[in-house]
Protein backbone atom coordinates (compact mmCIF):
# COMPACT_ATOMS: atom_id res chain seq x y z
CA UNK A 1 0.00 0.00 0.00
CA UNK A 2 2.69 2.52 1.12
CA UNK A 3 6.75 2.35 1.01
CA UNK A 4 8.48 5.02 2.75
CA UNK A 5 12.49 6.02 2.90
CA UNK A 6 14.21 5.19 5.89
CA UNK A 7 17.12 5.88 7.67
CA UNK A 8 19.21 4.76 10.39
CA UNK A 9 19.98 7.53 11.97
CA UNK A 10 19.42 9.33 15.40
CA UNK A 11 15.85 10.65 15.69
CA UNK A 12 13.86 11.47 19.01
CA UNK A 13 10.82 9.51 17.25
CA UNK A 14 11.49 6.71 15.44
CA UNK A 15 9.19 3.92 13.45
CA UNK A 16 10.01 0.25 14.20
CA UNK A 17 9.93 -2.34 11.59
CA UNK A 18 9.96 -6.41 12.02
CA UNK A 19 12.70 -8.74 9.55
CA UNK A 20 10.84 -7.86 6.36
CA UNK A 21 10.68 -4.33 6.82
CA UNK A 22 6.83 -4.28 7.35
CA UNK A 23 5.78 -1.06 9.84
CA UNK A 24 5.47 -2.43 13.26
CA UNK A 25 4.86 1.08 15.55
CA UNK A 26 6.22 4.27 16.40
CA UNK A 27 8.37 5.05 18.99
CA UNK A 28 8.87 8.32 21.24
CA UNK A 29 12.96 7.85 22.18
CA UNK A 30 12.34 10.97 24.80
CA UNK A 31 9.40 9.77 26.40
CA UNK A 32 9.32 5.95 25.50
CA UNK A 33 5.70 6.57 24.36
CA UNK A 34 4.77 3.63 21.78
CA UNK A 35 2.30 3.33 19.41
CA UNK A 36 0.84 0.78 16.76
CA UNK A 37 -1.22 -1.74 15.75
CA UNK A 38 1.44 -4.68 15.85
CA UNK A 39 3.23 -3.50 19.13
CA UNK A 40 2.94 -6.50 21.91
CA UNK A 41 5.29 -7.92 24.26
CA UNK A 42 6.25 -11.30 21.82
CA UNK A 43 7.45 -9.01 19.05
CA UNK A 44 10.83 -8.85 19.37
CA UNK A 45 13.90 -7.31 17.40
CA UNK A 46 12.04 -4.43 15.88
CA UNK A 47 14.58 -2.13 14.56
CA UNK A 48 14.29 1.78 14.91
CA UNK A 49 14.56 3.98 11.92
CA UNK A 50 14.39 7.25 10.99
CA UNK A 51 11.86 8.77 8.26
CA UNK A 52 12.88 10.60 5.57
CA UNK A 53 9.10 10.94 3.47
CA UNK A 54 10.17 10.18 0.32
CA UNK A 55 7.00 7.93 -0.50
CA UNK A 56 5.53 5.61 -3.17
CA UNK A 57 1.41 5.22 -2.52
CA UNK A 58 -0.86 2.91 -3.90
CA UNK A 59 -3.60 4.81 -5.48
CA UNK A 60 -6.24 3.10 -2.77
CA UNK A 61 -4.65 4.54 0.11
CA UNK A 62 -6.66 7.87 -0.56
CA UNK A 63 -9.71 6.08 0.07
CA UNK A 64 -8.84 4.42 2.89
CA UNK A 65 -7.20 7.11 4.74
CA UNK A 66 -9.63 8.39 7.90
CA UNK A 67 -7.83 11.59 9.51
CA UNK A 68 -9.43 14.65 8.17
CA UNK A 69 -7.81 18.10 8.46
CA UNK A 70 -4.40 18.75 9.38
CA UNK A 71 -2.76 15.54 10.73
CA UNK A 72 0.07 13.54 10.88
CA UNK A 73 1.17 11.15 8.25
CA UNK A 74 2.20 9.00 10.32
CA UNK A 75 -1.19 8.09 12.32
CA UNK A 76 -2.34 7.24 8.67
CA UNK A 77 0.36 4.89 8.02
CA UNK A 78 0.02 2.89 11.91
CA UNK A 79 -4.03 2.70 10.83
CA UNK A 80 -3.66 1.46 7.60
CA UNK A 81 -0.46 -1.07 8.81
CA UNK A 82 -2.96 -2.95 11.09
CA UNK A 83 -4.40 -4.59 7.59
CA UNK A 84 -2.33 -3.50 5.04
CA UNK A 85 1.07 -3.79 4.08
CA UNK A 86 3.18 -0.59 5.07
CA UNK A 87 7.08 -0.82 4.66
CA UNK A 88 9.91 0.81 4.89
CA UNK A 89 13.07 1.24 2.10
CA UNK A 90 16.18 1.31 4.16
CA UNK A 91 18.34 3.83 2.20
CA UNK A 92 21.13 5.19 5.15
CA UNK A 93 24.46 6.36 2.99
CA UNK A 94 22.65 7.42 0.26
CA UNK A 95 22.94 11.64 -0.42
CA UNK A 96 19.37 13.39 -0.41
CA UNK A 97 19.06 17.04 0.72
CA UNK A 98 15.11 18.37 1.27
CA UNK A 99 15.17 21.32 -0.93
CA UNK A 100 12.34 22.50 0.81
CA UNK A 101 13.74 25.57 1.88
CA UNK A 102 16.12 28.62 0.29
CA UNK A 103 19.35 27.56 2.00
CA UNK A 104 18.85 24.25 1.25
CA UNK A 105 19.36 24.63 -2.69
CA UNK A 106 22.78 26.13 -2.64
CA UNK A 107 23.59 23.10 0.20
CA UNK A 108 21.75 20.58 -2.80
CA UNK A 109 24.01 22.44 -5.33
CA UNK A 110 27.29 22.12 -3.47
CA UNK A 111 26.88 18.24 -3.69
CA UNK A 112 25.83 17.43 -6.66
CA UNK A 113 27.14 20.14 -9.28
């Protein structure tokens, strides 16, 4: 339904994935607040990563998605993980710079002109 970019990298919330890099929860490092439809005290090894929203969606996920307003992303993808297939694309080493911003073109330009 939805595959996300990943990172391992240091985050104060992280998402945790099982073996096969299907969405698991979230985790608040800070607080140790958890959330998600898979968390329970027999899954084991989930490992913490970082997101980095660059996405690939499933046309269907519009329909399917409940929040309304302004939300968070991420609620939508621990919903929709409960019954659908949500994973994560581990891409850590790999150069991206969110261009998002003014300063961040001339950083985007430095590294790959």
């Amino acid at each position: 339904m939805v595959t996300f970019g990943v990172t391992n990298r240091k985050s104060s919330r992280v998402l945790l994935f099982d073996k096969d890099n299907r969405l698991r929860g979230w985790r608040n490092v800070q607080t140790g607040e958890e959330k998600g439809p898979h968390l329970n005290a027999a899954e084991t090894g989930l490992k913490e990563m970082a997101y980095s929203c660059a996405v690939i969606y499933q046309p269907e996920i519009f329909d399917l998605i409940k929040q309304q307003g302004k939300f968070s992303i991420i609620e939508t993808y621990l919903d929709l993980a409960a019954e659908h297939s949500i994973l994560g694309y581990d891409h850590s080493g790999d150069l991206l710079v969110d261009v998002g911003k003014p300063e961040s073109v001339a950083v985007a330009e430095k590294l790959f002109l």
